[in-house]
C-alpha atoms as a PDB file:
ATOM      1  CA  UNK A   1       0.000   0.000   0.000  1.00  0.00           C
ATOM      2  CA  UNK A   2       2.591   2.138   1.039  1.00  0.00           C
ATOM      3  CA  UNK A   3       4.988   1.270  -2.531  1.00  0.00           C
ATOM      4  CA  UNK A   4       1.365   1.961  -4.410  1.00  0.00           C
ATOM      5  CA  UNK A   5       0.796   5.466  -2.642  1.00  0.00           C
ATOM      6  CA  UNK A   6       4.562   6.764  -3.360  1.00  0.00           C
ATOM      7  CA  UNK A   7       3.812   5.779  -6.780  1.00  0.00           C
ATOM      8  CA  UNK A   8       0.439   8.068  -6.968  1.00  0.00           C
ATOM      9  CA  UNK A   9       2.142  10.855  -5.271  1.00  0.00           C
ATOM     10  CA  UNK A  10       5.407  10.581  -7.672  1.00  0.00           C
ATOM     11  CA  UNK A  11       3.275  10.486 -11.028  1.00  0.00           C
ATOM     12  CA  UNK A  12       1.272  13.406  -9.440  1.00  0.00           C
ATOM     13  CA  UNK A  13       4.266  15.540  -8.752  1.00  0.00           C
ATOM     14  CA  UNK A  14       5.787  14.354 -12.083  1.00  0.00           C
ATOM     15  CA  UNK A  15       2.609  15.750 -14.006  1.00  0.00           C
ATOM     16  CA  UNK A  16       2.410  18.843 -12.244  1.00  0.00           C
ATOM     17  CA  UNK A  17       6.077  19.609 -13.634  1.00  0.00           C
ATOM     18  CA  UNK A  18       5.074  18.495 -16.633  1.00  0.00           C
ATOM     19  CA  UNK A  19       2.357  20.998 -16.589  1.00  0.00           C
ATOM     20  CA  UNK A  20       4.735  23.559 -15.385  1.00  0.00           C
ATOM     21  CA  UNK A  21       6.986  23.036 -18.036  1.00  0.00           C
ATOM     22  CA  UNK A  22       4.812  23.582 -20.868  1.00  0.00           C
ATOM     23  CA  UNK A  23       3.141  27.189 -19.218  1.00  0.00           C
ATOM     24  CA  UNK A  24       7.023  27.751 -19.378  1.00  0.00           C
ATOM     25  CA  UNK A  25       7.874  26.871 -22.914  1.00  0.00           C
ATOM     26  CA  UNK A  26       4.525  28.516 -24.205  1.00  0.00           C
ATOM     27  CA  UNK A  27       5.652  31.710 -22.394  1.00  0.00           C
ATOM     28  CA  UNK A  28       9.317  31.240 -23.151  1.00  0.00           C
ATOM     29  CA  UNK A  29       8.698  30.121 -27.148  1.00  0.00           C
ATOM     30  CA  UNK A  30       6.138  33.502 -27.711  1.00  0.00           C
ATOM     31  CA  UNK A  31       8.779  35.608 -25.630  1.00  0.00           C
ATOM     32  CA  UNK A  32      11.298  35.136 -28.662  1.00  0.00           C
ATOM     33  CA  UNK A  33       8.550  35.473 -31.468  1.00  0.00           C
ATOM     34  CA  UNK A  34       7.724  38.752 -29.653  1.00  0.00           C
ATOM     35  CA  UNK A  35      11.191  39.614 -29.491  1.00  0.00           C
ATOM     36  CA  UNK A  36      12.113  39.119 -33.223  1.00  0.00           C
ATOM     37  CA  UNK A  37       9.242  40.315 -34.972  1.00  0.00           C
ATOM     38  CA  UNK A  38       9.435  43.367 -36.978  1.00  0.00           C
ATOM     39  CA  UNK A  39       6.562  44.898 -38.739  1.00  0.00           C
ATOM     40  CA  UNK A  40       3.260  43.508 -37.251  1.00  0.00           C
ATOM     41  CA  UNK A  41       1.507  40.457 -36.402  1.00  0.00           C
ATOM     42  CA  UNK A  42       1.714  39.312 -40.249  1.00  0.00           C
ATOM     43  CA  UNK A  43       5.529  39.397 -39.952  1.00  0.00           C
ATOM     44  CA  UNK A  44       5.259  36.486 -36.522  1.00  0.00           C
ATOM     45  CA  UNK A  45       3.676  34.222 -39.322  1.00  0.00           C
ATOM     46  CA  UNK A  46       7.017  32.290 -40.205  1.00  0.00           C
ATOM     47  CA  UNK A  47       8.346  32.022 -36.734  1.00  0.00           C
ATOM     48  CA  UNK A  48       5.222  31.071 -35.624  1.00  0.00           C
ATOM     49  CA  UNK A  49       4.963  28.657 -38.433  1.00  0.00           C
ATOM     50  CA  UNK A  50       8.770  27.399 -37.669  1.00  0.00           C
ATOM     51  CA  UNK A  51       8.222  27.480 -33.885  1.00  0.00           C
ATOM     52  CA  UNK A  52       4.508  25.869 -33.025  1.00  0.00           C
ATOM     53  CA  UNK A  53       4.190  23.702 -36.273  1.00  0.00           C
ATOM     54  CA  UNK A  54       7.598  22.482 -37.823  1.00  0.00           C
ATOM     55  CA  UNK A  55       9.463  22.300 -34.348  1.00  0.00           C
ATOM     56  CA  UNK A  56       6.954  22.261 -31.473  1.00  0.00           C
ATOM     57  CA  UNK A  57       4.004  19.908 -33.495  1.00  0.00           C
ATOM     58  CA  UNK A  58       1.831  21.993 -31.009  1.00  0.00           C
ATOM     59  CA  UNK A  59      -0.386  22.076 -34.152  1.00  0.00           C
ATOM     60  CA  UNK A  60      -0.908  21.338 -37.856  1.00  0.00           C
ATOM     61  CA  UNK A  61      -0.103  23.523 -40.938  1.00  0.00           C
ATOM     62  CA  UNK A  62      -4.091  23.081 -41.334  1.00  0.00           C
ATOM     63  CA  UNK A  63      -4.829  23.803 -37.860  1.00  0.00           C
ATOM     64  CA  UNK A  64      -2.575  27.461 -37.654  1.00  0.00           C
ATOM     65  CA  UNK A  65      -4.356  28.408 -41.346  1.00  0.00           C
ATOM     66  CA  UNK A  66      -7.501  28.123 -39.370  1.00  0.00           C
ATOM     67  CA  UNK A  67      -6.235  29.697 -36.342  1.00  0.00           C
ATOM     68  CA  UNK A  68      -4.794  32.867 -38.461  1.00  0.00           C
ATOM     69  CA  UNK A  69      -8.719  32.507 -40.289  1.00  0.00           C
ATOM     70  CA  UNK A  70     -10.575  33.151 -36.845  1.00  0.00           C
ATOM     71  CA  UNK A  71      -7.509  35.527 -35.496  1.00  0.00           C
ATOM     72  CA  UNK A  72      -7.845  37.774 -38.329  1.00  0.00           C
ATOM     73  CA  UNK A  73     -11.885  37.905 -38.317  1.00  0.00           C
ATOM     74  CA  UNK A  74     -12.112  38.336 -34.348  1.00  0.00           C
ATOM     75  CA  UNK A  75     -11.237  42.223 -33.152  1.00  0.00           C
ATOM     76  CA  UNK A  76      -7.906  42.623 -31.355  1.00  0.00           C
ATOM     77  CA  UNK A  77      -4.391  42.632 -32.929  1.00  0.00           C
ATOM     78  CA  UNK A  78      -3.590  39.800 -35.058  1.00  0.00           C
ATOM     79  CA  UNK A  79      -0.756  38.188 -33.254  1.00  0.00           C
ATOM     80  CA  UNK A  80      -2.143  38.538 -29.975  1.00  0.00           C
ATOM     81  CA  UNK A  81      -5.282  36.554 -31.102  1.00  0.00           C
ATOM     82  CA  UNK A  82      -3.509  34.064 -32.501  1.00  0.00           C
ATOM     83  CA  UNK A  83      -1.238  33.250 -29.217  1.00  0.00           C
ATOM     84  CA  UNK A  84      -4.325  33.330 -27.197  1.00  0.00           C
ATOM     85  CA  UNK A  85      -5.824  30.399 -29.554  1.00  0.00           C
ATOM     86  CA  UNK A  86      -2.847  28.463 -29.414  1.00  0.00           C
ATOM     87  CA  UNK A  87      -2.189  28.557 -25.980  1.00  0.00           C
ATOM     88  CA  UNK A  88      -5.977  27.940 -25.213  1.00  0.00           C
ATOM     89  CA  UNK A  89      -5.453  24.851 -27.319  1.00  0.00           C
ATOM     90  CA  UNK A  90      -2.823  23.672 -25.471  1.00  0.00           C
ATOM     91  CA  UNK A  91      -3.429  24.534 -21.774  1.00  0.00           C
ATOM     92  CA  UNK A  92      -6.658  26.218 -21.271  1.00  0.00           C
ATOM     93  CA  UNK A  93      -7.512  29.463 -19.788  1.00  0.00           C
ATOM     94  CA  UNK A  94      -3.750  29.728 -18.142  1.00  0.00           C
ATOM     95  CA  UNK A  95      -1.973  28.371 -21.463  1.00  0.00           C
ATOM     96  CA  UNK A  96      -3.493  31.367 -23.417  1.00  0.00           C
ATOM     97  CA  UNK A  97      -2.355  33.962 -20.737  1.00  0.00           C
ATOM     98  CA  UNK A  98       1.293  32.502 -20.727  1.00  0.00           C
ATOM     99  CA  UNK A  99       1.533  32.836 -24.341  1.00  0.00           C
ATOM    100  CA  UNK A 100      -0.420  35.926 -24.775  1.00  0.00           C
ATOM    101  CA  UNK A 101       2.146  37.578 -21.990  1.00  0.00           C
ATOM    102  CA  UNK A 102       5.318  36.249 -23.537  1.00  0.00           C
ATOM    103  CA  UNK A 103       3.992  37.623 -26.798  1.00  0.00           C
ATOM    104  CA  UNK A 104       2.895  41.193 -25.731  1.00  0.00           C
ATOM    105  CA  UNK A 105       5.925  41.266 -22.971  1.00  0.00           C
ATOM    106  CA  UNK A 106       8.768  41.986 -25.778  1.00  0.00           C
ATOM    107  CA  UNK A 107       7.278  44.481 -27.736  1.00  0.00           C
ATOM    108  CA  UNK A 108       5.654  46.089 -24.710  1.00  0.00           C
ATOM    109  CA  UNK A 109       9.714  46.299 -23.248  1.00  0.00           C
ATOM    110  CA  UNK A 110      11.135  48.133 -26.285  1.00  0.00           C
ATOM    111  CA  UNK A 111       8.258  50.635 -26.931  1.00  0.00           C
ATOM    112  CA  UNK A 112       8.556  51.897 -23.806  1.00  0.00           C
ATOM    113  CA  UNK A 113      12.343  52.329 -23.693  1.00  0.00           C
ATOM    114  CA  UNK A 114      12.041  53.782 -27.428  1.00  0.00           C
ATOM    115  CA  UNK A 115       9.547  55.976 -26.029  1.00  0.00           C
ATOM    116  CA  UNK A 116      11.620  57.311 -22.841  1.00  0.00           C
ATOM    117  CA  UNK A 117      14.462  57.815 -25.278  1.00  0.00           C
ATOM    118  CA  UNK A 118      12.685  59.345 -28.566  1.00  0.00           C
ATOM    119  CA  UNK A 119      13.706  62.305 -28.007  1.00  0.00           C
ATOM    120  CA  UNK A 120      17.181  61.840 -28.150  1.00  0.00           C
ATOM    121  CA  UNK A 121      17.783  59.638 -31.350  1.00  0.00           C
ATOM    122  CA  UNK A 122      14.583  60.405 -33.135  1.00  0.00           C
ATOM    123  CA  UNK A 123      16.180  62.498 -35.699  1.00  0.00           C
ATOM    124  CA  UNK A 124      19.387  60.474 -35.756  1.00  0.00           C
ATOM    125  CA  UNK A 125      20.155  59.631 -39.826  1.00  0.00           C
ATOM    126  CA  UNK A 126      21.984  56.199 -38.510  1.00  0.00           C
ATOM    127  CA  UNK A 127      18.345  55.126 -36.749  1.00  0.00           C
ATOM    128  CA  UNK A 128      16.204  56.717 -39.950  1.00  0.00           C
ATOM    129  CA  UNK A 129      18.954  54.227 -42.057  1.00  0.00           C
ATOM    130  CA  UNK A 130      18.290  51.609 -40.501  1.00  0.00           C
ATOM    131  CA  UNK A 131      14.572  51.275 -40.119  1.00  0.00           C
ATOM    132  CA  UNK A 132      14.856  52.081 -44.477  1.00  0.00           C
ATOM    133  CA  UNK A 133      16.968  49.044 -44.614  1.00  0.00           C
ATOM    134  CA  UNK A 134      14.088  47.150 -42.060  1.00  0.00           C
ATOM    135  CA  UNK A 135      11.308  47.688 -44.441  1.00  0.00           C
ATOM    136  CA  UNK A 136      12.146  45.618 -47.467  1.00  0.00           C
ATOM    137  CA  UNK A 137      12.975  42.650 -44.870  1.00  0.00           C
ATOM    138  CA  UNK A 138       9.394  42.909 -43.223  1.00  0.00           C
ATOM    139  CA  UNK A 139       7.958  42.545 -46.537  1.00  0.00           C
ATOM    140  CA  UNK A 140       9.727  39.451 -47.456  1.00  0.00           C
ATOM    141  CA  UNK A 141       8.876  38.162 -43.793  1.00  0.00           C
ATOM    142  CA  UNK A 142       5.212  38.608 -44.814  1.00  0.00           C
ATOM    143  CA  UNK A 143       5.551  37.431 -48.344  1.00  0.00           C
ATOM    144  CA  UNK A 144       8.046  33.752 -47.598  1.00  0.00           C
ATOM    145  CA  UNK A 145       4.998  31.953 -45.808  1.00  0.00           C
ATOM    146  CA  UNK A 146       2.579  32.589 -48.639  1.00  0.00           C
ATOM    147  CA  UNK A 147       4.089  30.008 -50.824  1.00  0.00           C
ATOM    148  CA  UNK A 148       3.945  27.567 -47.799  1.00  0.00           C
ATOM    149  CA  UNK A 149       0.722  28.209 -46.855  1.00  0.00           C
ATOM    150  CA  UNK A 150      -0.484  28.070 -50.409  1.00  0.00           C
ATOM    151  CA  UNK A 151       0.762  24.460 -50.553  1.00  0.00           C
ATOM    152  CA  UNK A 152      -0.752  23.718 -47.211  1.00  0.00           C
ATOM    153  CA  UNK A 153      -4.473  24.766 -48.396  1.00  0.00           C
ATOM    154  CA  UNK A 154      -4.227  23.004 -51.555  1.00  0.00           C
ATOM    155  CA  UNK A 155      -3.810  25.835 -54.176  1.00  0.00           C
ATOM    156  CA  UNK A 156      -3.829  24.529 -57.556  1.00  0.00           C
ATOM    157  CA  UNK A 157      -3.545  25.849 -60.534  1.00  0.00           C
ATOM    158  CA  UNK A 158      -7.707  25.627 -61.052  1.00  0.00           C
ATOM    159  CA  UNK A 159      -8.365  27.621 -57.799  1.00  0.00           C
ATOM    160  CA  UNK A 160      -5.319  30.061 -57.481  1.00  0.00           C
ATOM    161  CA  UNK A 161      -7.650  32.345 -59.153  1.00  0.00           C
ATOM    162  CA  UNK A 162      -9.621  32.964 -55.809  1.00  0.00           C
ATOM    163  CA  UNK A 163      -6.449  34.679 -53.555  1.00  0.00           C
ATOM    164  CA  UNK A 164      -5.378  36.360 -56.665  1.00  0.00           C
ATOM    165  CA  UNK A 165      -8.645  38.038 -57.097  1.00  0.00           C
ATOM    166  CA  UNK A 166      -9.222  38.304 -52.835  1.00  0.00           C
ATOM    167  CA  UNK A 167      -5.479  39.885 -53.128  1.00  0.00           C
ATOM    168  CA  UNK A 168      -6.934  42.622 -56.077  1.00  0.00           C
ATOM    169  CA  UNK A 169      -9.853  43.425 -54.154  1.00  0.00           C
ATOM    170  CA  UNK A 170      -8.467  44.096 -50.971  1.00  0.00           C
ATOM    171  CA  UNK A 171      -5.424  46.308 -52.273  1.00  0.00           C
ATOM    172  CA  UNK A 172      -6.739  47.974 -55.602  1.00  0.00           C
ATOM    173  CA  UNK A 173     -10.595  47.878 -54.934  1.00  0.00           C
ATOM    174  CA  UNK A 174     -10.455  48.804 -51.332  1.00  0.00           C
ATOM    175  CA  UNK A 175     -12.699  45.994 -50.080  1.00  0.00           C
ATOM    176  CA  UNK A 176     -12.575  45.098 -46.227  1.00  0.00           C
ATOM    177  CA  UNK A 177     -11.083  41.825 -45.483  1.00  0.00           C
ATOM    178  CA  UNK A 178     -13.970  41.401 -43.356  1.00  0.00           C
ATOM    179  CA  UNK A 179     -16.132  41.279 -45.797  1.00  0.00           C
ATOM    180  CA  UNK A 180     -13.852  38.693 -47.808  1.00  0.00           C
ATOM    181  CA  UNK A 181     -13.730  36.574 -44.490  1.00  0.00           C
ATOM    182  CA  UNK A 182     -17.755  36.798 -44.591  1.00  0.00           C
ATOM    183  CA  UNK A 183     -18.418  36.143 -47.939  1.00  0.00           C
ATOM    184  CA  UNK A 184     -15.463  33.348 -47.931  1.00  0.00           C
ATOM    185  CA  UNK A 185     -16.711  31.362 -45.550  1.00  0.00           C
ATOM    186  CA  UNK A 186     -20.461  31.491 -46.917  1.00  0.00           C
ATOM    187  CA  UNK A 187     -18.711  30.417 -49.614  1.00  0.00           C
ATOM    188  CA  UNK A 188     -17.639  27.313 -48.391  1.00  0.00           C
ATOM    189  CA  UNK A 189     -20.362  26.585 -46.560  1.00  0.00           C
ATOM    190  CA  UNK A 190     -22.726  26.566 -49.438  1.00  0.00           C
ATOM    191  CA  UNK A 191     -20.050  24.432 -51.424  1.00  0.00           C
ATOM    192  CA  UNK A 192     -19.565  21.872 -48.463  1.00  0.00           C
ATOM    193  CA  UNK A 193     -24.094  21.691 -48.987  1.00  0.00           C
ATOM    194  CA  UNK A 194     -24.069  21.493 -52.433  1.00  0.00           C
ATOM    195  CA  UNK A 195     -21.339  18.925 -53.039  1.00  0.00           C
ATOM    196  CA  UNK A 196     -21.125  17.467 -50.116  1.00  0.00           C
ATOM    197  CA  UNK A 197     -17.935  16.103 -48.267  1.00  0.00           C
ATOM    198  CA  UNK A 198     -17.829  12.687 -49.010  1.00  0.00           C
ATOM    199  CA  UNK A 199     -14.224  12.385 -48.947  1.00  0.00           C
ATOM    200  CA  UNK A 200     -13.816  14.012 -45.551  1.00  0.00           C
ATOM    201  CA  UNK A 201     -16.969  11.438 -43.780  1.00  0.00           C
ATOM    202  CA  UNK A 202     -15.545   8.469 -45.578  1.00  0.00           C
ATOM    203  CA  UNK A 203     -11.574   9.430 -43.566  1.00  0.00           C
ATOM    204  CA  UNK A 204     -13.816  10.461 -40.591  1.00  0.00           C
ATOM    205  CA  UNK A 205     -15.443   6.654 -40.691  1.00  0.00           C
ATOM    206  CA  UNK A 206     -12.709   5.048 -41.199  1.00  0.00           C
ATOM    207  CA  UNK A 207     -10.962   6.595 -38.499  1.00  0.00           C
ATOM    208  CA  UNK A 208     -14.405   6.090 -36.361  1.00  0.00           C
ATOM    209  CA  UNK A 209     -14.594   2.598 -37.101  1.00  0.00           C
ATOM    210  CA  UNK A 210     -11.150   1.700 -36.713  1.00  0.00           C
ATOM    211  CA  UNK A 211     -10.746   3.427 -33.457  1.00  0.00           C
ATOM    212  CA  UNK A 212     -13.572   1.145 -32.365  1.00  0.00           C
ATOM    213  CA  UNK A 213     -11.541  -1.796 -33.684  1.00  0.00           C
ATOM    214  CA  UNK A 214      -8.558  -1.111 -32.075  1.00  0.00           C
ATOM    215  CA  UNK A 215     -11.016  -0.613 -28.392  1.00  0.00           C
ATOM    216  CA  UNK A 216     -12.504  -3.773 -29.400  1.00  0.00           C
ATOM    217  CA  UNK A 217      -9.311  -5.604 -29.197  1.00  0.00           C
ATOM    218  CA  UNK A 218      -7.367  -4.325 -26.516  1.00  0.00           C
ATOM    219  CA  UNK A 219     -10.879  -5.301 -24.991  1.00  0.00           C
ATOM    220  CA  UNK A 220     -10.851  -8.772 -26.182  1.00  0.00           C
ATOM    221  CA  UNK A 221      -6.953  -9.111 -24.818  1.00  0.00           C
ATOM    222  CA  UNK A 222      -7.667  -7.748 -21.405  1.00  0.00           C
ATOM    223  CA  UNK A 223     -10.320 -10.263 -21.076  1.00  0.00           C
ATOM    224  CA  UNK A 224      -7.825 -12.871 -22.134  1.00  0.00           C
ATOM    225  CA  UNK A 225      -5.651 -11.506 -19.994  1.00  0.00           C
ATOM    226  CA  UNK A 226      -7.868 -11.914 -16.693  1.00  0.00           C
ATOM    227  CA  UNK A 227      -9.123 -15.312 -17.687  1.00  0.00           C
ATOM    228  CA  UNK A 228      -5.338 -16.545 -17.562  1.00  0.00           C
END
């Protein structure tokens, strides 16, 4: 009894630390996206992509397109939205505000020592220099993880019509990617209706039925097990 109750208490202890370790790497992982993005929320895209989906596998490519779909339609800055998803995801109502904190924390830091010291370098030519060289940079931050999301959603040559006309409305039309979200995802709805998603069930069954299976068995075993 006594072996059985250290046991408990040691798994416990070793799942609380467990627990503590990921608040820390959420906080810790969002602290250096903070830190190294330049130019907006769109610019965290590839080191959130590199971070949470290539190294982490805290999500899917599919899952942070969807994430950056909601993130961008729900008010609030982009980035912070999207930390607060992932986090939630991951660890709840506590998860979200460690990564929501080491993602606001950096930023947050520098703008207020920029803004106690404006005054001094604001008109300094080797500070207007370098935020000139910054710019082109931030653009090609923004622009690299098109191509890789492109490949994640499936963009073929039939349907890369549809960004290249959402990208032409939004910048030379003047359209509100609000409405685009809107009118998108009505879209797809009344696709998914029309057409149906029989591909999509038929993985979903499969995976249903042989989930079942697979309970079925280790059932079956058990019971072998306890007969012996």
């Amino acid at each position: 009894m006594g072996g059985a109750a250290s046991e408990i208490g040691e798994s416990s202890e070793c799942a609380e630390r467990n627990v503590r370790e990921m608040y820390w790497e959420l906080f810790s992982n969002f602290f250096r996206i903070g830190l190294f993005t330049i130019g907006g929320g769109y610019a965290m895209i590839p080191l959130i992509q590199q971070k949470v989906v290539d190294q982490k596998q805290w999500v899917s490519g599919e899952e942070l397109m969807d994430l950056m779909a909601v993130a961008q339609s729900c008010p609030g800055i982009f980035a912070v939205n999207i930390s607060i998803f992932i986090g939630y995801k991951l660890r709840g109502v506590k998860g979200a505000l460690c990564s929501t904190l080491g993602a606001c924390l950096p930023s947050f830091i520098i703008i207020l020592i920029i803004a106690m010291l404006f005054h001094q370098f604001g008109d300094n030519e080797w500070v207007a220099r370098f935020f000139r060289g910054i710019r082109p940079a931030v653009v090609a931050l923004i622009a690299a993880p098109v191509f890789k999301m492109a490949k994640t959603a499936q963009i073929t040559r039939k349907t890369v019509w549809i960004p290249v006309a959402v990208a032409l409305a939004i910048w030379w039309m003047g359209v509100s990617p609000i409405y685009v979200i809107m009118i998108a995802g009505l879209a797809g709805y009344a696709y998914g209706q029309l057409f149906g998603d029989g591909d999509d069930a038929e993985e979903n069954s499969s995976i249903i039925h042989g989930g079942s299976s697979a309970t079925q068995e280790t059932s079956s075993n058990d019971s072998q097990k306890t007969t012996v």
